[in-house]
PDB file of N, CA and C in Angstrom:
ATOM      1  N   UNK A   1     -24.098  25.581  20.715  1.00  0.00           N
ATOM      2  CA  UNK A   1     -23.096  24.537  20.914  1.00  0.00           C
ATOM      3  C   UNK A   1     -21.784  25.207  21.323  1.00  0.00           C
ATOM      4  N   UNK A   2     -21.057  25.047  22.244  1.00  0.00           N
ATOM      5  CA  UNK A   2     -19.680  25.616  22.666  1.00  0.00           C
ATOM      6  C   UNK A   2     -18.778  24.766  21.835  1.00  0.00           C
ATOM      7  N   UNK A   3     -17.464  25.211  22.668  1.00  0.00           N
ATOM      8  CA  UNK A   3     -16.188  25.034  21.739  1.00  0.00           C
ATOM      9  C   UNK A   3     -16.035  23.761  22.227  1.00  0.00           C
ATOM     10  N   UNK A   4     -16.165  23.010  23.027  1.00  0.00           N
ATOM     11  CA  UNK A   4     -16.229  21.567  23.569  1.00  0.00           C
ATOM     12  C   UNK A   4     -16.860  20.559  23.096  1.00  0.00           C
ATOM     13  N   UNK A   5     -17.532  21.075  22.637  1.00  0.00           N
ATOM     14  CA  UNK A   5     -18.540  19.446  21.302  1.00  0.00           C
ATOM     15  C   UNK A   5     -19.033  19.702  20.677  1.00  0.00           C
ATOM     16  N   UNK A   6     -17.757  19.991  19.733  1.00  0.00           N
ATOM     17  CA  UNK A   6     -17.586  19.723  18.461  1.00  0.00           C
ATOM     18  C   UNK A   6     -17.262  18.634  17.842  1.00  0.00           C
ATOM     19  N   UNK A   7     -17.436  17.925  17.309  1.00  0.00           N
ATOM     20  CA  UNK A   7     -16.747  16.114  16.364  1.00  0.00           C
ATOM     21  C   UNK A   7     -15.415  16.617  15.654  1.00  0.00           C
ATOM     22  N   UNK A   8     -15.386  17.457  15.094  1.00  0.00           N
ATOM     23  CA  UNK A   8     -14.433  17.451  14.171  1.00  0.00           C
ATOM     24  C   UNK A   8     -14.169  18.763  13.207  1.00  0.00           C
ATOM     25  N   UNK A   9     -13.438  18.868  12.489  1.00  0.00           N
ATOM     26  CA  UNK A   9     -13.256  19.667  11.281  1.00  0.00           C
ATOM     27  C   UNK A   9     -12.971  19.463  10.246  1.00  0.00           C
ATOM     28  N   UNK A  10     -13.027  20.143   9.023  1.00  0.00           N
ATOM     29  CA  UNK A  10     -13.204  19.684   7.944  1.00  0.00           C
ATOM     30  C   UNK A  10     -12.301  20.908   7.298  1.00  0.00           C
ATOM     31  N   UNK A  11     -11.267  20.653   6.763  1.00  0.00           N
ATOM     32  CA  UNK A  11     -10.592  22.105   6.124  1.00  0.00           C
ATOM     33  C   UNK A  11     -10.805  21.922   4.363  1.00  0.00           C
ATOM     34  N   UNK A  12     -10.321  22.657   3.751  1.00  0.00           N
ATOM     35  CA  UNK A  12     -10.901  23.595   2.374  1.00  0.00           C
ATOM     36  C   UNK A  12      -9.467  24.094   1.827  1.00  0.00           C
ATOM     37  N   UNK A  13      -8.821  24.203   1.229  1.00  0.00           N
ATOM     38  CA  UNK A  13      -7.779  24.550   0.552  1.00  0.00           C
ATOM     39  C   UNK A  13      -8.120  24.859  -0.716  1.00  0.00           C
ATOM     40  N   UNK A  14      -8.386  26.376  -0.861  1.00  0.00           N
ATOM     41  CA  UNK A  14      -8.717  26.640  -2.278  1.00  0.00           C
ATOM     42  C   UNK A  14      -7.874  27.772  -2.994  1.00  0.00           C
ATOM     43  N   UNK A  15      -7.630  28.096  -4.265  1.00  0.00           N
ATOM     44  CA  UNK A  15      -6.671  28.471  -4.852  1.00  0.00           C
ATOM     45  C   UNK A  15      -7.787  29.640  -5.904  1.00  0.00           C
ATOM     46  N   UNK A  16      -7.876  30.769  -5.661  1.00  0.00           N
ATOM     47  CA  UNK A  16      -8.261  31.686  -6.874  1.00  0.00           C
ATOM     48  C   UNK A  16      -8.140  31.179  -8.615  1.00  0.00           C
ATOM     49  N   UNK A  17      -8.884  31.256  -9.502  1.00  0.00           N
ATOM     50  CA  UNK A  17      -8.746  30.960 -10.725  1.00  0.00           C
ATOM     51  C   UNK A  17      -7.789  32.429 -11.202  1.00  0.00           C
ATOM     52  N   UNK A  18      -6.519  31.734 -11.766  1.00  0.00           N
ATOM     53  CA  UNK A  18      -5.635  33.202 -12.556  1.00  0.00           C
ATOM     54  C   UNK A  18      -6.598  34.601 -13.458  1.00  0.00           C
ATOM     55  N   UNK A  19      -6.265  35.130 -12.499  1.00  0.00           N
ATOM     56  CA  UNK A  19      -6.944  36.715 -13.140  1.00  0.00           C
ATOM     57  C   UNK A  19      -7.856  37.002 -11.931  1.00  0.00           C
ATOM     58  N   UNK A  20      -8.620  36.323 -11.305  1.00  0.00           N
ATOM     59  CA  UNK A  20      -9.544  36.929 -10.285  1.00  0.00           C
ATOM     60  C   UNK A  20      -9.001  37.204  -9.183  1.00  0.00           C
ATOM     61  N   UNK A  21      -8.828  38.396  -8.880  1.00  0.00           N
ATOM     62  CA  UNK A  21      -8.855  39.437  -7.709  1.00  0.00           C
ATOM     63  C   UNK A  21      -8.958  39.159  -6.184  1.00  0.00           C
ATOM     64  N   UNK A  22      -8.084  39.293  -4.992  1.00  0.00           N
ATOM     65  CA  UNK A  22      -8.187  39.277  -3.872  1.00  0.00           C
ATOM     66  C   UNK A  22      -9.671  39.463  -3.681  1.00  0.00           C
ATOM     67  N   UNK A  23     -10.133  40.481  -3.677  1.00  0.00           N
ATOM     68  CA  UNK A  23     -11.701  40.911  -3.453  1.00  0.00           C
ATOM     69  C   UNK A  23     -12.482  40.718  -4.081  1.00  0.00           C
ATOM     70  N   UNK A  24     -12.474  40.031  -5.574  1.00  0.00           N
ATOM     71  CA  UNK A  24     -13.584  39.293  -6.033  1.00  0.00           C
ATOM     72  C   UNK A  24     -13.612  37.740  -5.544  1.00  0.00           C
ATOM     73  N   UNK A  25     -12.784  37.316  -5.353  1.00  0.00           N
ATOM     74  CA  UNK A  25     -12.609  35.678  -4.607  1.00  0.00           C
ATOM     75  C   UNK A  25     -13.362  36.121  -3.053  1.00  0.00           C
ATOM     76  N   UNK A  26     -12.813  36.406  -2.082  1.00  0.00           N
ATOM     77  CA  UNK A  26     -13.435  36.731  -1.349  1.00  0.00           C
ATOM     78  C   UNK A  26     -15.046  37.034  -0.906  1.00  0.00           C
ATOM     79  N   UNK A  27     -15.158  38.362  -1.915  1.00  0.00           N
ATOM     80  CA  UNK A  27     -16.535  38.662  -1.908  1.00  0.00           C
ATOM     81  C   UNK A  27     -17.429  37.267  -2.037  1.00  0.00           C
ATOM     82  N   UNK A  28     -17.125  36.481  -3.187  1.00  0.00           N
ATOM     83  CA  UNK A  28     -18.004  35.129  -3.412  1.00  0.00           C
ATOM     84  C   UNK A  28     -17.644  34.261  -2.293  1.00  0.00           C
ATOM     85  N   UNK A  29     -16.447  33.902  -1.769  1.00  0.00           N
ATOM     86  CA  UNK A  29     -16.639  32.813  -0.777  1.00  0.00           C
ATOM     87  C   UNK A  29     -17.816  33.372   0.805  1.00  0.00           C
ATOM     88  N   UNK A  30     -17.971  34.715   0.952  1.00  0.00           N
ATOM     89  CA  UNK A  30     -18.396  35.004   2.110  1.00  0.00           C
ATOM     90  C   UNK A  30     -20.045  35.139   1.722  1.00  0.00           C
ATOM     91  N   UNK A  31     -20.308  34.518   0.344  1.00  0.00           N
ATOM     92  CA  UNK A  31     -21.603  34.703   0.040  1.00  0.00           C
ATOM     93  C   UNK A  31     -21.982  32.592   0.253  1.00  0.00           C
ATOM     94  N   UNK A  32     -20.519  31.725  -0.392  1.00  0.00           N
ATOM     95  CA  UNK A  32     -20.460  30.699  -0.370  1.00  0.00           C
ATOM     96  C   UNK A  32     -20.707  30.442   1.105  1.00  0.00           C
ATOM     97  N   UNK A  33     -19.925  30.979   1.875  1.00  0.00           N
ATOM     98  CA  UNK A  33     -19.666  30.333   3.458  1.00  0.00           C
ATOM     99  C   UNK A  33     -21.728  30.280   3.913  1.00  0.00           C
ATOM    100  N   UNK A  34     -22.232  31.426   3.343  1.00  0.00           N
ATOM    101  CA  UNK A  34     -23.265  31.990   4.074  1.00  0.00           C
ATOM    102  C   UNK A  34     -24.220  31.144   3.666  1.00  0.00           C
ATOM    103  N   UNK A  35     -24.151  30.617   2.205  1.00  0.00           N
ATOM    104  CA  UNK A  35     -25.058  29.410   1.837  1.00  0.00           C
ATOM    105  C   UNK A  35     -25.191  28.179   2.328  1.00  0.00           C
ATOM    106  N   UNK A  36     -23.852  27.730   2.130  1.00  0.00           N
ATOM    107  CA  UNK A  36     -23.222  26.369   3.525  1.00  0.00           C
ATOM    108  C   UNK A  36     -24.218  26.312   4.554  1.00  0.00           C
ATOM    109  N   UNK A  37     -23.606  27.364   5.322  1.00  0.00           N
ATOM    110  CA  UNK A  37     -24.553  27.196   6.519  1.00  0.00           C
ATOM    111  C   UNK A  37     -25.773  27.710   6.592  1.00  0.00           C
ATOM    112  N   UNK A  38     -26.593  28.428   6.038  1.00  0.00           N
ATOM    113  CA  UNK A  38     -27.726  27.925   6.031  1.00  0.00           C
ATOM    114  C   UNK A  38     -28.179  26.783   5.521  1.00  0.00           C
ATOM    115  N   UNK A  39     -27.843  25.831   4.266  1.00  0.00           N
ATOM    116  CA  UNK A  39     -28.406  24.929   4.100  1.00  0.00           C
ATOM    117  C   UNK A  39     -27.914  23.826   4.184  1.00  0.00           C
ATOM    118  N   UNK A  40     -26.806  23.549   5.097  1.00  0.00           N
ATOM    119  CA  UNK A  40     -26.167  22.370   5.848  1.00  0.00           C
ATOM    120  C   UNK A  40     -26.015  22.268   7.153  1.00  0.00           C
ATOM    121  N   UNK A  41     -26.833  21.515   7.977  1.00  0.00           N
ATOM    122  CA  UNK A  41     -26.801  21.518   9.143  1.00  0.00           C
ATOM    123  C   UNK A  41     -25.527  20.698   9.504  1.00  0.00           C
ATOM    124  N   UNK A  42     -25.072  21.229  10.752  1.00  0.00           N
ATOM    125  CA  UNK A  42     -24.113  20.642  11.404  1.00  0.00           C
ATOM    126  C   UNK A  42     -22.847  21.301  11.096  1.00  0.00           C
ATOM    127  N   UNK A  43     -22.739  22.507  10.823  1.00  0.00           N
ATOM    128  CA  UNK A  43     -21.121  23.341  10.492  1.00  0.00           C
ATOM    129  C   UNK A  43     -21.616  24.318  11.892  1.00  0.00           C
ATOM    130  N   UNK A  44     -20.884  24.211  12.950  1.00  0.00           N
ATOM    131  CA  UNK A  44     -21.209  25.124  13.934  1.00  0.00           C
ATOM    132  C   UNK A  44     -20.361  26.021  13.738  1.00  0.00           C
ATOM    133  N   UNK A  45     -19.059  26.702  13.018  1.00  0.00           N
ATOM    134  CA  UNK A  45     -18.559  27.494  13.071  1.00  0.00           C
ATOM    135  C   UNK A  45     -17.096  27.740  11.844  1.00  0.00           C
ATOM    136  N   UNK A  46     -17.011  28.837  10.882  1.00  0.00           N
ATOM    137  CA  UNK A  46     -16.174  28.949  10.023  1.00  0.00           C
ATOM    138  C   UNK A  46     -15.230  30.137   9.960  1.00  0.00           C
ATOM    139  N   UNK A  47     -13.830  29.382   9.980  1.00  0.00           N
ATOM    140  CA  UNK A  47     -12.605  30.545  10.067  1.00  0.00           C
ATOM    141  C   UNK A  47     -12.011  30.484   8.589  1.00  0.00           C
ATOM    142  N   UNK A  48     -11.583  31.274   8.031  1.00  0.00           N
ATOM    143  CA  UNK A  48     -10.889  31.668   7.057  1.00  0.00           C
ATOM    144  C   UNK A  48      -9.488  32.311   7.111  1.00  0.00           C
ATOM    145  N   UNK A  49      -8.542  31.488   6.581  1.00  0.00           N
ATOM    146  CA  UNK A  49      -6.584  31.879   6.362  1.00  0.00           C
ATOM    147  C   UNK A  49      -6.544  32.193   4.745  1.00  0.00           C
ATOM    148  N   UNK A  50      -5.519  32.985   5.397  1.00  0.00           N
ATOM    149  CA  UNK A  50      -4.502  33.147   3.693  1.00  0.00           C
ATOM    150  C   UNK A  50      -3.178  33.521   4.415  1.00  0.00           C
ATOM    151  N   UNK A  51      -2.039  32.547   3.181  1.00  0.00           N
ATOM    152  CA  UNK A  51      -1.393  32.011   3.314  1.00  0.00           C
ATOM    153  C   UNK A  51      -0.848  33.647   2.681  1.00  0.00           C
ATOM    154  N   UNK A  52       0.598  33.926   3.266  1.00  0.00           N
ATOM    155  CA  UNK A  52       1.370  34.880   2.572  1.00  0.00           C
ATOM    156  C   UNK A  52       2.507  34.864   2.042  1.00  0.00           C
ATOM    157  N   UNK A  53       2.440  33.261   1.549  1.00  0.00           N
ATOM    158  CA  UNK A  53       3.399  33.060   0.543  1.00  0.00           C
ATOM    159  C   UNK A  53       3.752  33.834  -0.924  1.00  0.00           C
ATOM    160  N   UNK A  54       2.306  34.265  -1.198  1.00  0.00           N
ATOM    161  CA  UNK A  54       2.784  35.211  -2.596  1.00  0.00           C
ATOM    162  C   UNK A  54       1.429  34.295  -3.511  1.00  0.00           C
ATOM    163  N   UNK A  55       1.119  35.610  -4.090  1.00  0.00           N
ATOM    164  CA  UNK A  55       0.732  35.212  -5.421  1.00  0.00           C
ATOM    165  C   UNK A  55       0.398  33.587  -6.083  1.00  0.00           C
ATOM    166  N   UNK A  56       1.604  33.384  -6.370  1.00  0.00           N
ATOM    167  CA  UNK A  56       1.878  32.182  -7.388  1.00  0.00           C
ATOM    168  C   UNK A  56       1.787  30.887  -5.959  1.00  0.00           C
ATOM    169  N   UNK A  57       1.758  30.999  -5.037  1.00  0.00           N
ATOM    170  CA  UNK A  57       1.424  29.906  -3.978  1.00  0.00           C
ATOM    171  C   UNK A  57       0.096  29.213  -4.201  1.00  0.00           C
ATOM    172  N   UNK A  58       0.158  27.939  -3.855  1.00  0.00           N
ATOM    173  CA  UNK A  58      -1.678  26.736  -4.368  1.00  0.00           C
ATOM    174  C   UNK A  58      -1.030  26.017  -2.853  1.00  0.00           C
ATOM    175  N   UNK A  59      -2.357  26.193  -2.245  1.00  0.00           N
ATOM    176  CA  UNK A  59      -3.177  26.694  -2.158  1.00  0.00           C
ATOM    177  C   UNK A  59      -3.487  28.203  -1.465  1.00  0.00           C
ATOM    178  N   UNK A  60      -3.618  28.870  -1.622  1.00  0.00           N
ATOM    179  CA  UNK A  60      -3.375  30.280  -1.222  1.00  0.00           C
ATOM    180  C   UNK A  60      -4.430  30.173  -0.059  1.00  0.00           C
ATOM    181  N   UNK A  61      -5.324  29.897  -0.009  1.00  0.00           N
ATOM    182  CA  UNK A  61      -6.639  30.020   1.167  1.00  0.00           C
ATOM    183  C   UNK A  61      -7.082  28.533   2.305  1.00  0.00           C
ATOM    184  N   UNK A  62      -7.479  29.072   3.301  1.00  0.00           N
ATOM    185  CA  UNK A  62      -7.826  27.159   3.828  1.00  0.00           C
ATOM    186  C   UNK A  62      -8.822  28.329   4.802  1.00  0.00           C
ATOM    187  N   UNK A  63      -9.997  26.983   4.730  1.00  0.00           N
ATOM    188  CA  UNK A  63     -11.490  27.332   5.655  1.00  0.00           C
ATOM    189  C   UNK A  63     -11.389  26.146   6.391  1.00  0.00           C
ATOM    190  N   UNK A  64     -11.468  26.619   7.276  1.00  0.00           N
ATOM    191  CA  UNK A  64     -11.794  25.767   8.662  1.00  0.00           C
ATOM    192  C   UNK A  64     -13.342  25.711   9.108  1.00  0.00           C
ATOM    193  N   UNK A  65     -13.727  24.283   9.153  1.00  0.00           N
ATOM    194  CA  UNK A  65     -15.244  24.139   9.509  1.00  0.00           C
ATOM    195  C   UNK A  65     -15.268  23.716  10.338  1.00  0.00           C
ATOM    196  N   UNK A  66     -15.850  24.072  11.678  1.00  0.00           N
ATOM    197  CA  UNK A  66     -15.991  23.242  12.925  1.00  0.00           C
ATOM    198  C   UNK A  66     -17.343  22.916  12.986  1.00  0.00           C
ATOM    199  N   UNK A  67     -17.305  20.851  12.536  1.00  0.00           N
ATOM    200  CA  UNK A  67     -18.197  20.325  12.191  1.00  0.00           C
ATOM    201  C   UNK A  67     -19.209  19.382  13.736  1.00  0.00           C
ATOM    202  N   UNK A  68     -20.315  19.714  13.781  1.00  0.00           N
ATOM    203  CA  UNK A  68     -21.094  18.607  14.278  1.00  0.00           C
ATOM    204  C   UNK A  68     -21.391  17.241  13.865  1.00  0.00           C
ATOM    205  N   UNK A  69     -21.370  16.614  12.834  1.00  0.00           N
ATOM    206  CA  UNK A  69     -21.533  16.034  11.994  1.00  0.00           C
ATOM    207  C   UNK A  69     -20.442  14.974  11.119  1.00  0.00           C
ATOM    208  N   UNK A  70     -20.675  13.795  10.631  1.00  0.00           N
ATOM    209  CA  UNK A  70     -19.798  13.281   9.971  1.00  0.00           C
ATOM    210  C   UNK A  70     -19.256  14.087   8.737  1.00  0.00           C
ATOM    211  N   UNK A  71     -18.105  14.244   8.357  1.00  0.00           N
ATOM    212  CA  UNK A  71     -17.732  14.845   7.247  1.00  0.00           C
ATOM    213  C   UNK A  71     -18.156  14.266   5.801  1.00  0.00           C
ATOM    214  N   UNK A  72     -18.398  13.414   5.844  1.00  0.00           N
ATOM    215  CA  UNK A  72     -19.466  12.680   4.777  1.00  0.00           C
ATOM    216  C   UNK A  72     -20.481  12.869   4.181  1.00  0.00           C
ATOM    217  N   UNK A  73     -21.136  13.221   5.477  1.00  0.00           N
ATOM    218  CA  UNK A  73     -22.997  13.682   5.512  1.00  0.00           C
ATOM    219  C   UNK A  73     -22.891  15.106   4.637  1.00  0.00           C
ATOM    220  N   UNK A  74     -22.155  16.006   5.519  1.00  0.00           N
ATOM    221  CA  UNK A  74     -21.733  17.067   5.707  1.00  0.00           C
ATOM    222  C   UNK A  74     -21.753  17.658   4.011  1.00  0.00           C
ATOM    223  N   UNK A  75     -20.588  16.657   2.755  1.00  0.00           N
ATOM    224  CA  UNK A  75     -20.239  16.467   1.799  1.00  0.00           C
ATOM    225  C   UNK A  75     -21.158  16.515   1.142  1.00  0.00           C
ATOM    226  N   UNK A  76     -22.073  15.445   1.727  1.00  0.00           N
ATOM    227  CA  UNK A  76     -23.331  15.028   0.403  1.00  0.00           C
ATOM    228  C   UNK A  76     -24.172  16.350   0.433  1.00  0.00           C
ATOM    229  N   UNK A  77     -24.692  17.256   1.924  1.00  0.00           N
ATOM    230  CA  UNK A  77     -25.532  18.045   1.770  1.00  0.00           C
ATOM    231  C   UNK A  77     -25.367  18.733   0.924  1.00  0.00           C
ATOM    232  N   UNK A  78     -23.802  19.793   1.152  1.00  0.00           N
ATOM    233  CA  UNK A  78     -22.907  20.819   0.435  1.00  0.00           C
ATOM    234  C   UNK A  78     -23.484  20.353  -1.338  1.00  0.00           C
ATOM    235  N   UNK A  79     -23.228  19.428  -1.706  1.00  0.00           N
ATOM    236  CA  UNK A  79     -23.311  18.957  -3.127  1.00  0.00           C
ATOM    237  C   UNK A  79     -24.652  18.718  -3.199  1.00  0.00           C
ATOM    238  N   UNK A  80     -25.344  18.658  -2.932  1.00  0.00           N
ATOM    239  CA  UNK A  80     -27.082  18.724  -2.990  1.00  0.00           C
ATOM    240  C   UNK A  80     -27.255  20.131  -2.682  1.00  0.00           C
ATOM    241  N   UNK A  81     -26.885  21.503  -2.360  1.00  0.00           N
ATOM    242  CA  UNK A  81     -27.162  22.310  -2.049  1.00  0.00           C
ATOM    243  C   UNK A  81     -27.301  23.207  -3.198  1.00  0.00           C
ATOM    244  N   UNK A  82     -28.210  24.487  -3.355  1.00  0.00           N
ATOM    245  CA  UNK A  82     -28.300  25.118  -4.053  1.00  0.00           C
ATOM    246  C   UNK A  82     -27.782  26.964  -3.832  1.00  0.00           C
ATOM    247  N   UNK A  83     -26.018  26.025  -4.388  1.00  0.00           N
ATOM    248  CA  UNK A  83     -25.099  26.909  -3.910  1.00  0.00           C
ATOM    249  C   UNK A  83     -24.364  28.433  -5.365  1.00  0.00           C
ATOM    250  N   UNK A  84     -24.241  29.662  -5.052  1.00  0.00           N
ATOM    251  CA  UNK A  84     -23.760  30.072  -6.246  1.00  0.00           C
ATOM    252  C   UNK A  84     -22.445  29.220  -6.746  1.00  0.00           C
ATOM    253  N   UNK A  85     -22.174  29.280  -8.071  1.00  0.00           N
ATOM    254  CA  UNK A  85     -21.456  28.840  -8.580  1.00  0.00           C
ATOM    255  C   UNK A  85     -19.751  29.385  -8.402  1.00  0.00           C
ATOM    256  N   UNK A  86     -19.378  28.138  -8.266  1.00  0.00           N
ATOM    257  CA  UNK A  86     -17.953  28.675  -8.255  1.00  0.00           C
ATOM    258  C   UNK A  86     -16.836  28.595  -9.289  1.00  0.00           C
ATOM    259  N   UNK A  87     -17.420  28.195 -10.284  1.00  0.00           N
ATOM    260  CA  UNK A  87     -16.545  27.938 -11.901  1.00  0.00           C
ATOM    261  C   UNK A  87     -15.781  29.643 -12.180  1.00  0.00           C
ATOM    262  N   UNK A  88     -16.717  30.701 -11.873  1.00  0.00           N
ATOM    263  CA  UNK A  88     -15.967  31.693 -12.315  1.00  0.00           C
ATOM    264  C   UNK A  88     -14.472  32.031 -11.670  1.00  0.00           C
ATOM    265  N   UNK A  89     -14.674  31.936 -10.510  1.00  0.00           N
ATOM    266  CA  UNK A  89     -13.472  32.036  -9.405  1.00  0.00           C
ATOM    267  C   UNK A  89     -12.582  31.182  -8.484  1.00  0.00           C
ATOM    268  N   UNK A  90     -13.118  29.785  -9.019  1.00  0.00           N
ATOM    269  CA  UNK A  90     -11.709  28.610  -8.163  1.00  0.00           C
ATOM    270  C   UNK A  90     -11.064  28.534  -9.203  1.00  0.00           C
ATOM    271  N   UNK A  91     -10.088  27.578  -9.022  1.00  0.00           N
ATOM    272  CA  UNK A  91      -8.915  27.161  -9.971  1.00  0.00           C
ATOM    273  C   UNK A  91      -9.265  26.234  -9.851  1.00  0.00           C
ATOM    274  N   UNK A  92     -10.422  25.247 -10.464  1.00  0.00           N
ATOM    275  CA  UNK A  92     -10.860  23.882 -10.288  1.00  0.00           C
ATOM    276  C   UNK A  92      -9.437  23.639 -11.454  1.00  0.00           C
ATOM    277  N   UNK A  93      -9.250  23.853 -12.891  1.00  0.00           N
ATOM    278  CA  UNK A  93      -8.298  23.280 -13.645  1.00  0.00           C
ATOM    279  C   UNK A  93      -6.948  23.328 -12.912  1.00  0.00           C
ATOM    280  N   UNK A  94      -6.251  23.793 -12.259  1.00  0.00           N
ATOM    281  CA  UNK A  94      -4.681  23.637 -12.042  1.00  0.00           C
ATOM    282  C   UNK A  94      -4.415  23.486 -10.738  1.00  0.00           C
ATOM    283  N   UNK A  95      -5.202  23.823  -9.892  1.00  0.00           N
ATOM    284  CA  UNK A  95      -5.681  23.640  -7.913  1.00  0.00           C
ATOM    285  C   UNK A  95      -7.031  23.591  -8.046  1.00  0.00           C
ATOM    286  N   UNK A  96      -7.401  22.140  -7.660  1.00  0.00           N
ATOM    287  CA  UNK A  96      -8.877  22.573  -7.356  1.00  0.00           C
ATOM    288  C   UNK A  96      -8.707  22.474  -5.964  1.00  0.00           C
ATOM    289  N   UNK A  97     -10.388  22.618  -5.275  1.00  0.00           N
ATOM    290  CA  UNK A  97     -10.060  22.446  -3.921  1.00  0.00           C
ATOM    291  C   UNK A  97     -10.011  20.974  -3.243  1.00  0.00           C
ATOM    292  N   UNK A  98      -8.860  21.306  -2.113  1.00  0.00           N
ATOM    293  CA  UNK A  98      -8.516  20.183  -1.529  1.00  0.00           C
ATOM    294  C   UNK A  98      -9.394  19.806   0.009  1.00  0.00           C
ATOM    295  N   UNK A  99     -10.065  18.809   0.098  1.00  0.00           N
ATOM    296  CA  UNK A  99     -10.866  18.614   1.662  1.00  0.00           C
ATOM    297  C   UNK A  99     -10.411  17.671   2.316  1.00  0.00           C
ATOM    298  N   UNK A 100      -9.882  17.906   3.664  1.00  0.00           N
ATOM    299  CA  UNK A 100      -9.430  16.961   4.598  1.00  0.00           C
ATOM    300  C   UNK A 100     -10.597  17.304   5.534  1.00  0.00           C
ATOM    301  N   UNK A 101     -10.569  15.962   6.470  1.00  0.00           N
ATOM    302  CA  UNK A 101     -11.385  16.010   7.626  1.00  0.00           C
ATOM    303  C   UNK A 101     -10.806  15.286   8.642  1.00  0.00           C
ATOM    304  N   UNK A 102     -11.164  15.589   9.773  1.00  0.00           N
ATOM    305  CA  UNK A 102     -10.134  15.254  10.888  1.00  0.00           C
ATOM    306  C   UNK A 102     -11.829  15.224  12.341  1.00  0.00           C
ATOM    307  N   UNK A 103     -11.737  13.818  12.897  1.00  0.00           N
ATOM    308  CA  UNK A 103     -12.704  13.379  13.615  1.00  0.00           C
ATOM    309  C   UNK A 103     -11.678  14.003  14.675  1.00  0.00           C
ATOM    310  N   UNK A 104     -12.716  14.190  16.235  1.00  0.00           N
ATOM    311  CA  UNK A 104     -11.998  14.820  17.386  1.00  0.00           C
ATOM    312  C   UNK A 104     -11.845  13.238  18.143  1.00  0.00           C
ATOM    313  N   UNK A 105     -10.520  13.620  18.967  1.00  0.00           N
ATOM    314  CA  UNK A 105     -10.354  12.647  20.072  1.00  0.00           C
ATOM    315  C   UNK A 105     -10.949  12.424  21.009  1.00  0.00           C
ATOM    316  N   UNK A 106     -11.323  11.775  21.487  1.00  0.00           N
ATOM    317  CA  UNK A 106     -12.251  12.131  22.397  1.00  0.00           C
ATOM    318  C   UNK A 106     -11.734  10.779  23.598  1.00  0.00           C
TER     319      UNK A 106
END
């Protein structure tokens, strides 16, 4: 699929749980990203930011999904999926993650 039809994107705003490590957050999301897409069809492509506001900044991270697919569908798979866990390393209590989705103009 090229960069031309695509539907949409779906961004991710997630925040490290206090105490876990640049490179332990990381290490797990690039194991997360890798589960996603194998077992959700319709994510044709994923970028990853960090924000260099500092430390104490929420949301410190945002994933960009360039989606085929309704962001809906997309939702339900992700949550039916048999994904590692992320309780050790988000900040679900004080930032959890935030999901916007944005349909293309067309």
């Amino acid at each position: 699929m090229d960069s031309t039809t695509f539907s949409g994107v779906m961004l991710v705003a997630t925040t490290p749980k206090p105490g876990v490590g640049e490179a332990e957050f990381n290490a797990w999301y690039d194991i997360h990203v890798a589960e996603i897409r194998e077992q959700v069809p319709g994510i044709e492509g994923v970028e990853r930011f960090r924000t260099d506001a500092g430390e104490g900044q929420a949301p410190r991270y945002l994933t960009v999904y360039r989606i085929s697919r309704p962001a809906p569908a997309i939702l339900a798979d992700i949550r039916g999926a048999d994904l590692t866990d992320s309780s050790p390393v988000l900040d679900m209590g004080g930032n959890p993650p935030v999901i916007t989705s944005y349909e293309a103009l067309r």
